[in-house]
C-alpha atoms as a PDB file:
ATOM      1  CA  UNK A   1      86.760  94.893  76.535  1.00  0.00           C
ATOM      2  CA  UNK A   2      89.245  91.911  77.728  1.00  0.00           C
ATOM      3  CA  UNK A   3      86.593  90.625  80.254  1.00  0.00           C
ATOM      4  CA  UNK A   4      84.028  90.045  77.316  1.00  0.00           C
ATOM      5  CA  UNK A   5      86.724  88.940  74.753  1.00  0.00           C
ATOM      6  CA  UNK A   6      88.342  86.466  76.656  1.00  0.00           C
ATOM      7  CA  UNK A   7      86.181  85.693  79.128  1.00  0.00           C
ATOM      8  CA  UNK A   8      83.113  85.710  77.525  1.00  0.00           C
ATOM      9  CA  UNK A   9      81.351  87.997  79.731  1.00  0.00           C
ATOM     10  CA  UNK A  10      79.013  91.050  79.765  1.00  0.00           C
ATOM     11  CA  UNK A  11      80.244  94.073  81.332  1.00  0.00           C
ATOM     12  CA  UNK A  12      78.098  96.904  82.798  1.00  0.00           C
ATOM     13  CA  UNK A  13      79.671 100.514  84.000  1.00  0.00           C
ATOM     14  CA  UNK A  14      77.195 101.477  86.910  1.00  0.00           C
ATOM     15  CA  UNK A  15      77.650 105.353  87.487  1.00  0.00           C
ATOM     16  CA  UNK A  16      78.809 106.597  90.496  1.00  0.00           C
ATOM     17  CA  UNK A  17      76.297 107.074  93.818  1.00  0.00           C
ATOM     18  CA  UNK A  18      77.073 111.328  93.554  1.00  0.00           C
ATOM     19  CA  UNK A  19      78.818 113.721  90.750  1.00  0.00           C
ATOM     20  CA  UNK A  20      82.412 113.354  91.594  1.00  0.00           C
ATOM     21  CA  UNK A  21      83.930 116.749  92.276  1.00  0.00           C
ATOM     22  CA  UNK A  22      87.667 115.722  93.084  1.00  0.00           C
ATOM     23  CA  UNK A  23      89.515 118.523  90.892  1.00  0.00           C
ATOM     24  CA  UNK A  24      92.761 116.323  89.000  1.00  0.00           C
ATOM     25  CA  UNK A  25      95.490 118.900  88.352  1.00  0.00           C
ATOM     26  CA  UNK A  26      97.741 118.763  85.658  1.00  0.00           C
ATOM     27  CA  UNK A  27     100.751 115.897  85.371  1.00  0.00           C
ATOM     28  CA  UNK A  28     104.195 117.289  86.227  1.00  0.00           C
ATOM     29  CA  UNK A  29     107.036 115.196  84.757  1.00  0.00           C
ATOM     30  CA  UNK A  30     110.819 115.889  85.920  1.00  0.00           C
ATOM     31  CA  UNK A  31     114.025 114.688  84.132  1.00  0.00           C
ATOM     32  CA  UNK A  32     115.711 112.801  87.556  1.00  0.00           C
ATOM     33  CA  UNK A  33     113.848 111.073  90.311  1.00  0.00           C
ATOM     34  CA  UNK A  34     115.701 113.035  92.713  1.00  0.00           C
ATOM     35  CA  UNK A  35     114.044 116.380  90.936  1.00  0.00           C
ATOM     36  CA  UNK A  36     110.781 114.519  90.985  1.00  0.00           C
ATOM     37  CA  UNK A  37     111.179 113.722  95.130  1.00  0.00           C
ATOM     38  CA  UNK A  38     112.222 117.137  95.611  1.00  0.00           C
ATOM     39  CA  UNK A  39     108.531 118.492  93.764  1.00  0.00           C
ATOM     40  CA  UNK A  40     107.201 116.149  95.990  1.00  0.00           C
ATOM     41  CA  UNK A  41     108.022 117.214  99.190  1.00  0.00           C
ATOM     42  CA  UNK A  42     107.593 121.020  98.263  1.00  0.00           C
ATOM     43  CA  UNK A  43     104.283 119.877  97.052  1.00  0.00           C
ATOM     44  CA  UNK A  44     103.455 118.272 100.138  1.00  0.00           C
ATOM     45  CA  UNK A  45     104.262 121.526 102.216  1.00  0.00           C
ATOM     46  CA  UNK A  46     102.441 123.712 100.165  1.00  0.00           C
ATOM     47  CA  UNK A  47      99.151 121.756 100.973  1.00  0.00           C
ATOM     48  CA  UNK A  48     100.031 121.024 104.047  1.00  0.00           C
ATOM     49  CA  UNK A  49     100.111 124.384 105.216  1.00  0.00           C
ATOM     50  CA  UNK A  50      96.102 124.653 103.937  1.00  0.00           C
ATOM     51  CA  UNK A  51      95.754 121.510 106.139  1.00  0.00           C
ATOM     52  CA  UNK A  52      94.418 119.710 103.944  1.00  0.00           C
ATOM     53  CA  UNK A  53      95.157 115.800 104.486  1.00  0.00           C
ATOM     54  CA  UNK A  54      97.535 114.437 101.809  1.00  0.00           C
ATOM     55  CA  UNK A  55      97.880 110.808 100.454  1.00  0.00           C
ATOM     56  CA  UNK A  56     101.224 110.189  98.644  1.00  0.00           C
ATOM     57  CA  UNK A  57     101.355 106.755  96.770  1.00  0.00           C
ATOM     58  CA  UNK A  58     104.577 104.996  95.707  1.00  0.00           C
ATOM     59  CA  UNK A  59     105.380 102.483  93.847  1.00  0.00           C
ATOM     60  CA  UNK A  60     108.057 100.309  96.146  1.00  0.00           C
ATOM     61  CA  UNK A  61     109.241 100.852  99.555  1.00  0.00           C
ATOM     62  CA  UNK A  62     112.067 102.277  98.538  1.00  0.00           C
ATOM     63  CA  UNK A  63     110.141 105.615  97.237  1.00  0.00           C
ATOM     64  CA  UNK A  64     108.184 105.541 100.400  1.00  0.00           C
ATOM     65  CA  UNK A  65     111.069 105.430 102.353  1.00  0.00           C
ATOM     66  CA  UNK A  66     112.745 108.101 100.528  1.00  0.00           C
ATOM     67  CA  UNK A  67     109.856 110.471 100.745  1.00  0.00           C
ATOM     68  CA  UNK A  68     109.542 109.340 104.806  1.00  0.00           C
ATOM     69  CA  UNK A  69     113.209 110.392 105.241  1.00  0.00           C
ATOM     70  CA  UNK A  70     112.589 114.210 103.596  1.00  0.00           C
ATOM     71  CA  UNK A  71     109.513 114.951 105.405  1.00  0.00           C
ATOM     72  CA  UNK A  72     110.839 113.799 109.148  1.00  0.00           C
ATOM     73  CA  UNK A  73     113.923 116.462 107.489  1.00  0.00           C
ATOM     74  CA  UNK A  74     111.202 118.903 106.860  1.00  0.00           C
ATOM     75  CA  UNK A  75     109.374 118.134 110.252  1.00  0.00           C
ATOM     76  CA  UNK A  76     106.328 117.386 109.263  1.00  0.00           C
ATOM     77  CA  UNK A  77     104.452 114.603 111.219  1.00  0.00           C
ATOM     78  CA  UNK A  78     103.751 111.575 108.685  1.00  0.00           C
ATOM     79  CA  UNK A  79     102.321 107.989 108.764  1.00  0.00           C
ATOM     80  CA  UNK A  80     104.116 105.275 106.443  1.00  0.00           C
ATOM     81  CA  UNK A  81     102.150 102.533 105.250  1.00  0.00           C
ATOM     82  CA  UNK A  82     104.235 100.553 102.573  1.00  0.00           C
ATOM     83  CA  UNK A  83     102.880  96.916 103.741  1.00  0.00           C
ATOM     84  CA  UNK A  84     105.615  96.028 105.919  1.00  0.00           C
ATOM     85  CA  UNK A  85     103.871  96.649 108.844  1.00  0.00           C
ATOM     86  CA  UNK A  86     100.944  95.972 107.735  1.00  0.00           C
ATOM     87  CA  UNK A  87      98.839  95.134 110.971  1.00  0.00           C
ATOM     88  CA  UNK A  88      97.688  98.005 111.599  1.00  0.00           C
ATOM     89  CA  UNK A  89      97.240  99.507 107.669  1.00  0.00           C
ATOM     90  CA  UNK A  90      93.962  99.048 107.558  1.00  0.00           C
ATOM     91  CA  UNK A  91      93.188 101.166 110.494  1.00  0.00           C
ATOM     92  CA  UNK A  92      96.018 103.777 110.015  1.00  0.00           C
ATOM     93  CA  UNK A  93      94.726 104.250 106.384  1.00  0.00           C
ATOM     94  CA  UNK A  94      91.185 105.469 107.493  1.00  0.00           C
ATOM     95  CA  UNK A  95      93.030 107.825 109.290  1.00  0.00           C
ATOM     96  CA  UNK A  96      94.323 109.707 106.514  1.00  0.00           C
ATOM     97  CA  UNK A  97      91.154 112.129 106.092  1.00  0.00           C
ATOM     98  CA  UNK A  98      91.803 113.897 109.388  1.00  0.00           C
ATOM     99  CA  UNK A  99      92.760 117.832 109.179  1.00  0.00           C
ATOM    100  CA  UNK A 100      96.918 118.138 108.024  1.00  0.00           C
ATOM    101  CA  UNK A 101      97.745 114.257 108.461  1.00  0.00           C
ATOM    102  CA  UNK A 102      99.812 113.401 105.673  1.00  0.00           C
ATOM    103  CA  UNK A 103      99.999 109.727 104.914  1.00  0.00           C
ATOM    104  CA  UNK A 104     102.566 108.040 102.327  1.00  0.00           C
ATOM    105  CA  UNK A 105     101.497 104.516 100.686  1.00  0.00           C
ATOM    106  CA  UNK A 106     102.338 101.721  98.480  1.00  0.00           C
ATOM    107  CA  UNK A 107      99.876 101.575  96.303  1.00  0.00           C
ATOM    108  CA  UNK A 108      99.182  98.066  98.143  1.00  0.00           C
ATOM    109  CA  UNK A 109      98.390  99.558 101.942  1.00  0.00           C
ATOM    110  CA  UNK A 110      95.354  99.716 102.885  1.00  0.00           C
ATOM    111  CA  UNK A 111      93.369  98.261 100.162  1.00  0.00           C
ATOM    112  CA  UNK A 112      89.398  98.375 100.338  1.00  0.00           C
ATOM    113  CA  UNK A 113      89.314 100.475 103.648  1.00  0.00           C
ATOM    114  CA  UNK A 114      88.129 104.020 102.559  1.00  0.00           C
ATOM    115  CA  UNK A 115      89.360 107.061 103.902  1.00  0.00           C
ATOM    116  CA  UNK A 116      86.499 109.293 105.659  1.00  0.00           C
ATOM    117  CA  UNK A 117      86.820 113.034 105.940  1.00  0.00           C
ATOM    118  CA  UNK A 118      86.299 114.618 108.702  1.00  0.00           C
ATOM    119  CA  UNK A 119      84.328 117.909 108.787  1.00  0.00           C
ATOM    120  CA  UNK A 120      87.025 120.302 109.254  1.00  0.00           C
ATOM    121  CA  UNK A 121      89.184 118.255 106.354  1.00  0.00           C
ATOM    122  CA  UNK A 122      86.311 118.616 104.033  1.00  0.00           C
ATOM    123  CA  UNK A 123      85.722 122.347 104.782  1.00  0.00           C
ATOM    124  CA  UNK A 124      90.027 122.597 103.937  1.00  0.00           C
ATOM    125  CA  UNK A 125      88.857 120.833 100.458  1.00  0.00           C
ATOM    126  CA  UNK A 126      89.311 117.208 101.278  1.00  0.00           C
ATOM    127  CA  UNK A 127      91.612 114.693 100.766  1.00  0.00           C
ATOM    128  CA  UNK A 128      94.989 115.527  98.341  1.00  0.00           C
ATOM    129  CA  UNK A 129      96.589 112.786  96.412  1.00  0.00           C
ATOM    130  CA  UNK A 130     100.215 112.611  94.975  1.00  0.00           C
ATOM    131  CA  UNK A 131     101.078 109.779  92.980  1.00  0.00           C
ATOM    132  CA  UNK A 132     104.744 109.385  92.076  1.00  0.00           C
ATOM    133  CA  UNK A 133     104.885 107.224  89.397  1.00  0.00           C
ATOM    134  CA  UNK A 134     102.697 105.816  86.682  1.00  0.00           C
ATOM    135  CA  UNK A 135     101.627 102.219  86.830  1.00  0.00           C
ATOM    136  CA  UNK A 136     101.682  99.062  84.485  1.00  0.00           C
ATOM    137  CA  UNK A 137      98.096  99.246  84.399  1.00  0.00           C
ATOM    138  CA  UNK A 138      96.274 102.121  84.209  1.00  0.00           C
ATOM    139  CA  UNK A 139      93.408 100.977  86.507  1.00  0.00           C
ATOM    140  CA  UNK A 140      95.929 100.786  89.322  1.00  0.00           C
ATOM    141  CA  UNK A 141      96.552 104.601  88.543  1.00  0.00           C
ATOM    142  CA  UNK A 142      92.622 105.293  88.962  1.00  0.00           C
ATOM    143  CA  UNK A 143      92.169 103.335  92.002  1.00  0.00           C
ATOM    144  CA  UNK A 144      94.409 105.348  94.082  1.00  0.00           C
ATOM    145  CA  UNK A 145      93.511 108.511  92.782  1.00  0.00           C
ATOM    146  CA  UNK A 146      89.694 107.346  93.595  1.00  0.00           C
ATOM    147  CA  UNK A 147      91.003 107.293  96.911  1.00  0.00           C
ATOM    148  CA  UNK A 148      89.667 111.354  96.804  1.00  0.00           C
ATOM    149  CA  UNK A 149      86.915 112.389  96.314  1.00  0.00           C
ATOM    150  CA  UNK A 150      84.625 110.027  97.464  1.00  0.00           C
ATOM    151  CA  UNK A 151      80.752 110.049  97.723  1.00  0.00           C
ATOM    152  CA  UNK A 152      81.004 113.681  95.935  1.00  0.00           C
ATOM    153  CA  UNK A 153      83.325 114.465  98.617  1.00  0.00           C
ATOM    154  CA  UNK A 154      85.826 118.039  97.920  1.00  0.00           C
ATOM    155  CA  UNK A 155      89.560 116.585  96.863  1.00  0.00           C
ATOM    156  CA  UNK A 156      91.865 116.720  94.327  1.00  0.00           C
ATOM    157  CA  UNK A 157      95.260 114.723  92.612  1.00  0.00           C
ATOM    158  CA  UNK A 158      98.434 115.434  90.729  1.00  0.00           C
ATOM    159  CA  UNK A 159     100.643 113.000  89.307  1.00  0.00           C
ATOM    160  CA  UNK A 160     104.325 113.652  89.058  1.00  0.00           C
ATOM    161  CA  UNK A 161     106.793 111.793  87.327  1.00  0.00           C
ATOM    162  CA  UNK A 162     110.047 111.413  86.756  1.00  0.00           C
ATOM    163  CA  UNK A 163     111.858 110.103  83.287  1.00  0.00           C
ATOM    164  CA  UNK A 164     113.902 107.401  85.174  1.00  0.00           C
ATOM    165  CA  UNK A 165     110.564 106.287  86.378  1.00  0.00           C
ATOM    166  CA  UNK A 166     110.005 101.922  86.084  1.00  0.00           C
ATOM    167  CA  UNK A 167     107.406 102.396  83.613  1.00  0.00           C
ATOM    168  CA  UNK A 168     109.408 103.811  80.676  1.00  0.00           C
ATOM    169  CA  UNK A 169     112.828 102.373  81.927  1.00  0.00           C
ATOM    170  CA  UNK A 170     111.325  99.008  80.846  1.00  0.00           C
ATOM    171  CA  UNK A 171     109.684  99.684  78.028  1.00  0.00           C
ATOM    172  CA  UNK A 172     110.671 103.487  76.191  1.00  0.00           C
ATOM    173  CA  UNK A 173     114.391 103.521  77.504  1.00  0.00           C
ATOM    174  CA  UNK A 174     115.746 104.716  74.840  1.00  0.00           C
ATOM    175  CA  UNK A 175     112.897 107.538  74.235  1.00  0.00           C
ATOM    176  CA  UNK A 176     113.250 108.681  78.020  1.00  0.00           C
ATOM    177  CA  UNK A 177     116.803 108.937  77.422  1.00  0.00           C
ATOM    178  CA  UNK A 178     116.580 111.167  74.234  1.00  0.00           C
ATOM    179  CA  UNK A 179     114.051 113.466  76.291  1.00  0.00           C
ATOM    180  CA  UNK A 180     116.368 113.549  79.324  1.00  0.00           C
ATOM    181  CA  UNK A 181     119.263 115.049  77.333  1.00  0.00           C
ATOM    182  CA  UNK A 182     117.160 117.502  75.036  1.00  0.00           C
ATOM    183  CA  UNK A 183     115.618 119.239  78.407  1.00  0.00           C
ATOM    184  CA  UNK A 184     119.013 118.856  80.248  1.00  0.00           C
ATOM    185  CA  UNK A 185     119.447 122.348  81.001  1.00  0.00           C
ATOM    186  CA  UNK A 186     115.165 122.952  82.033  1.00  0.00           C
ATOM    187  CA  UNK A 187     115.139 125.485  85.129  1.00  0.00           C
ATOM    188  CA  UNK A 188     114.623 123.080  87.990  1.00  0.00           C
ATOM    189  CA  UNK A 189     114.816 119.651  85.639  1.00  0.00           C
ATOM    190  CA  UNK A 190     110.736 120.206  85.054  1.00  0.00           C
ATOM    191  CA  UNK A 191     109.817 119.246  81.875  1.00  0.00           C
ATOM    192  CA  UNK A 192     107.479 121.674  79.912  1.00  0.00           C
ATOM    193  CA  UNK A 193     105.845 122.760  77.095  1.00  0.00           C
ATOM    194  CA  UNK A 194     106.075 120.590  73.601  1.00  0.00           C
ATOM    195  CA  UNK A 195     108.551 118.370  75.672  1.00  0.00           C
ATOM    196  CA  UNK A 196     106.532 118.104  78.171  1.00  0.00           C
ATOM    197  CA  UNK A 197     103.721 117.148  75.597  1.00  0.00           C
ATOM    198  CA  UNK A 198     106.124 114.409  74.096  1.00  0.00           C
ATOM    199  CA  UNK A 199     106.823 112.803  77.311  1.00  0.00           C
ATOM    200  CA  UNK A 200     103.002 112.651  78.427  1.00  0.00           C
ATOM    201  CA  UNK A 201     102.976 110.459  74.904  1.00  0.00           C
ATOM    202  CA  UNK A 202     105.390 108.426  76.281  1.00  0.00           C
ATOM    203  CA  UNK A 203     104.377 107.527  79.279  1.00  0.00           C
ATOM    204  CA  UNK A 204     100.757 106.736  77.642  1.00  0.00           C
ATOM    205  CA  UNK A 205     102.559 104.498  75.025  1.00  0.00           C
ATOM    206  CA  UNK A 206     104.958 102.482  78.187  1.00  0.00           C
ATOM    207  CA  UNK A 207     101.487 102.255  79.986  1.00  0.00           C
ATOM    208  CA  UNK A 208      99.738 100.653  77.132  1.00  0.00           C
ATOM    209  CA  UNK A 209     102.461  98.334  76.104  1.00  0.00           C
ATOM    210  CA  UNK A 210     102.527  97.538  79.797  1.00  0.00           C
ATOM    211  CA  UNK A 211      98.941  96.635  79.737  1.00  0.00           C
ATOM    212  CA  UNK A 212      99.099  94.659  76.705  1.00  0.00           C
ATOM    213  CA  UNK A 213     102.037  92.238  77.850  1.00  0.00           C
ATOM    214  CA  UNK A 214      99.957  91.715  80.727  1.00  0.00           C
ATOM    215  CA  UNK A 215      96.849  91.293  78.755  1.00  0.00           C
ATOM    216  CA  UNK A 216      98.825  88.451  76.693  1.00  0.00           C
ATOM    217  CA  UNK A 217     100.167  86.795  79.715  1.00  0.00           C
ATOM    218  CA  UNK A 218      96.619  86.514  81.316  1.00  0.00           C
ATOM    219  CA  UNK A 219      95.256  85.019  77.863  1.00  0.00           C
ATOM    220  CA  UNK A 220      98.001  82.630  77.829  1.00  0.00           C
ATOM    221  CA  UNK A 221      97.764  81.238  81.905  1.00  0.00           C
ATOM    222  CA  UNK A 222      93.343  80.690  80.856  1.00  0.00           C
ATOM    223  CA  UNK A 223      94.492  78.887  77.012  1.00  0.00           C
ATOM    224  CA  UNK A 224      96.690  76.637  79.739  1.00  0.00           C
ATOM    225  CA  UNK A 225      93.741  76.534  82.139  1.00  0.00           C
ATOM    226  CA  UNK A 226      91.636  75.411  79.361  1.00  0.00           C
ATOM    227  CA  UNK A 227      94.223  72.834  77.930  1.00  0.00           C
ATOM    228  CA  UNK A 228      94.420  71.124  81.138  1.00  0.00           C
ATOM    229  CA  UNK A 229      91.037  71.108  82.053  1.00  0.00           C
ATOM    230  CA  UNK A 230      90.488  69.227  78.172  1.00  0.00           C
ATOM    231  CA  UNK A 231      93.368  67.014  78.290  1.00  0.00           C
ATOM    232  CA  UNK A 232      94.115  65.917  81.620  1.00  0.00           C
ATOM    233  CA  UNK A 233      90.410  65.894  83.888  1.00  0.00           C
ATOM    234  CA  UNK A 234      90.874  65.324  87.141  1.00  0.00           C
ATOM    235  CA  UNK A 235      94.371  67.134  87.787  1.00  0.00           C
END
């Protein structure tokens, strides 16, 4: 819709090449982000022992780093890719279909290499991904979930959250706040049922306020574009 609004331009949604079969299991939203990194890593294990290959995806370095530090605890053999080393992403990243490799991300390593399964991966059930946070833009979110599932390829993805998370710090603090102290006493700081229901709203409504800032701010940088281009040709 914004890319024939404001730029005057037809869009066309061109189905994908085979059915997509990756299975996307139900959000999990935690009142701390140390509860959330905790459901993590016992997430992790519990796939890993299928050996199935996992893809984590953060939203900073930090988080990566964090995660990094509990699996090496946990000993369980990980990559990091979090774009500061990021010679070698691109190759590393491709790696993460092979059988029980477990791979933490940025949501910025690795971009446009895909991940290939190999056969006894696919025949675990494919590639796994756990994304820790929502992101500002929705299409971020999908992009790194795509990352399973490929080519009708067997996978899956979970999203867990946490209400400190970025995303509703910014713009719902006061909201993530309220739902932090009315679940305080939750049996291992999960959120559930109609709270859990209430928080999913939130983190829709941060999302979409998210998106429409940065909606507005790309309108305003191509009104500029066009001013310029009007009132002072040749700059």
């Amino acid at each position: 819709g914004e890319i024939e609004r404001t730029y005057g331009r037809k869009v066309t949604v061109i189905p994908t090449n085979r059915p997509v079969a990756r299975v996307e299991m139900p959000t999990r939203i935690f009142r701390t982000s140390e509860a959330r990194f905790n459901a993590v890593i016992e997430a992790i294990v519990a796939v890993h022992n299928t050996g199935r290959p996992i893809l984590v995806g953060t939203r900073s370095v930090e988080a990566s780093e964090i995660i990094a530090k509990r699996l090496t605890q946990r000993n369980i053999d990980h990559r990091v890719l979090n774009a500061v080393q990021d010679k070698d992403e691109a190759t590393l990243i491709a790696k993460a279909g092979q059988l029980r490799s477990v791979t933490v991300a940025t949501n910025m390593a690795g971009r446009g290499t895909d991940i290939k399964l190999e056969p006894d991966a696919k025949k675990a059930g494919g590639l796994h991904v756990i994304l820790t946070e929502m992101h500002s833009a929705k299409r971020i979110d999908r992009q790194f979930i795509g990352r399973a599932g490929r080519q009708g390829d067997p996978g899956s993805s979970q999203m867990i959250l946490s209400l400190q998370d970025e995303l509703v710090h910014l713009y719902l603090a006061r909201t993530a706040a309220w739902l932090r102290a009315i679940t305080l006493n939750s049996p291992g700081d999960e959120v559930v049922g109609s709270r859990r229901s209430m928080a999913m709203a939130m983190f829709g409504f941060a999302q979409k306020l998210a998106q429409q800032r940065d909606r507005g701010m790309r309108h305003s940088v191509l009104t500029q574009d066009d001013w310029v281009e009007k009132h002072l040709p040749g700059m």
